[in-house]
Protein backbone atom coordinates (compact mmCIF):
# COMPACT_ATOMS: atom_id res chain seq x y z
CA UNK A 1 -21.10 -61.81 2.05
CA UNK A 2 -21.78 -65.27 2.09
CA UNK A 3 -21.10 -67.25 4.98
CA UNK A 4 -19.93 -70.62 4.22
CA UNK A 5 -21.58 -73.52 6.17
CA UNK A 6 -21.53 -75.99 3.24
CA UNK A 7 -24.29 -78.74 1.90
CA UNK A 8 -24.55 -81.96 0.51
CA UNK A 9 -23.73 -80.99 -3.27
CA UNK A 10 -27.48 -83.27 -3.72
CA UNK A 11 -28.84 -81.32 -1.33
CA UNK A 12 -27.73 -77.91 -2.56
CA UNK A 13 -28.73 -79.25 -6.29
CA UNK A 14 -32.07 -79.34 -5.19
CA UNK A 15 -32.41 -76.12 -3.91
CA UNK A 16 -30.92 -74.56 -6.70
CA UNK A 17 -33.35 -76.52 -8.56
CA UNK A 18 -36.18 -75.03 -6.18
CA UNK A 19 -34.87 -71.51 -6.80
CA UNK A 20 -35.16 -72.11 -10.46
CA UNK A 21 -38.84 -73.49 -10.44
CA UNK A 22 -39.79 -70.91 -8.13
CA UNK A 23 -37.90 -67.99 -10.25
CA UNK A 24 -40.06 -69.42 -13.53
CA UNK A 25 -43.35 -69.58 -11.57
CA UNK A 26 -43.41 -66.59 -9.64
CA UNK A 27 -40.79 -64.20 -10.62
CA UNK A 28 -38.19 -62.14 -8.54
CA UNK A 29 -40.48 -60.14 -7.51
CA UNK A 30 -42.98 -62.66 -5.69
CA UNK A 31 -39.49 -65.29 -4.78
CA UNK A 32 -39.69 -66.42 -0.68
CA UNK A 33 -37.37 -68.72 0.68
CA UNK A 34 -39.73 -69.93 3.17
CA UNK A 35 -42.47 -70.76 0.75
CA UNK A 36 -40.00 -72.13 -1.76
CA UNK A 37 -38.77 -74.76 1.29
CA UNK A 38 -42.04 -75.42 2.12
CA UNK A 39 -43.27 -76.47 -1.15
CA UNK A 40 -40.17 -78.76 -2.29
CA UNK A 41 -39.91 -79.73 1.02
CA UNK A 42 -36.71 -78.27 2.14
CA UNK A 43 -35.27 -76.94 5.41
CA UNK A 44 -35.52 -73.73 5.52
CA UNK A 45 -32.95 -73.02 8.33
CA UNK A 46 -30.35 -75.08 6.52
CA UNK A 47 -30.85 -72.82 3.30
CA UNK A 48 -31.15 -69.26 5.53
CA UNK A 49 -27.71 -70.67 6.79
CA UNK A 50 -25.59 -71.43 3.80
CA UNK A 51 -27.42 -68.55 2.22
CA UNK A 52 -28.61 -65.35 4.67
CA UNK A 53 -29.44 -62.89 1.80
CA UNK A 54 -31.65 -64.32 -0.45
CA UNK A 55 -30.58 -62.00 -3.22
CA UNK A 56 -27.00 -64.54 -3.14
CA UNK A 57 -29.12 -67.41 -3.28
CA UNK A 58 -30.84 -65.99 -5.98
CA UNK A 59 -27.98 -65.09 -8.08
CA UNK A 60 -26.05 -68.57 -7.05
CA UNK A 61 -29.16 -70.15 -8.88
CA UNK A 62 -29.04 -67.58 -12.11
CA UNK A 63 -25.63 -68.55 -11.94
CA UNK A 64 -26.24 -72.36 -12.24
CA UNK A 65 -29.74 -71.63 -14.55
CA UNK A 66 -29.84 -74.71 -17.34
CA UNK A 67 -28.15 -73.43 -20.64
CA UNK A 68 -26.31 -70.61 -19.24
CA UNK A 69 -22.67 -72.39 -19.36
CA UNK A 70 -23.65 -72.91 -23.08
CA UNK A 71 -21.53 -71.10 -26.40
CA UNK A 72 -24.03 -69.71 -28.70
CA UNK A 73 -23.66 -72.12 -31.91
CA UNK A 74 -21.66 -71.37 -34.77
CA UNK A 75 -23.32 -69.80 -37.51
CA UNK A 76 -20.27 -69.14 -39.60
CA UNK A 77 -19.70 -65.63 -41.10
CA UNK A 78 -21.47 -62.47 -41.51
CA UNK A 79 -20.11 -61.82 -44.83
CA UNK A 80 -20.85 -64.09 -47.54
């Protein structure tokens, strides 16, 4: 469960935007909060606060990926 100890919305922006620079780079598999921090310069206490588990950091960032509020376009019928 997340605990809530809220950010900045700029501030949690750009660590969303970390987590999604990080995911494309490295992968799941490789993702560390503490090297993601370091390298966009973030704090990493602040982010182990508003997030302990990074799996919910994770899929807070999957949540906000770019494109993934987005309808797929309309291609009209199947039938012609």
């Amino acid at each position: 469960m997340t605990v809530e100890h809220p950010l900045a919305d700029d501030y949690r922006q750009r660590v969303v935007e970390a987590v999604h620079e990080e995911l494309a780079r490295w992968g799941i598999d490789r993702f560390d909060v503490g090297a993601m921090a370091h390298r966009h310069g973030l704090d990493v206490d602040a982010i182990q606060r508003r997030w302990p588990d990074p799996e919910e950091l994770i899929l807070e960032a999957l949540a906000h990926w770019p494109g993934a509020d987005a309808s797929p376009p309309d291609t009209g019928w199947l039938r012609t």
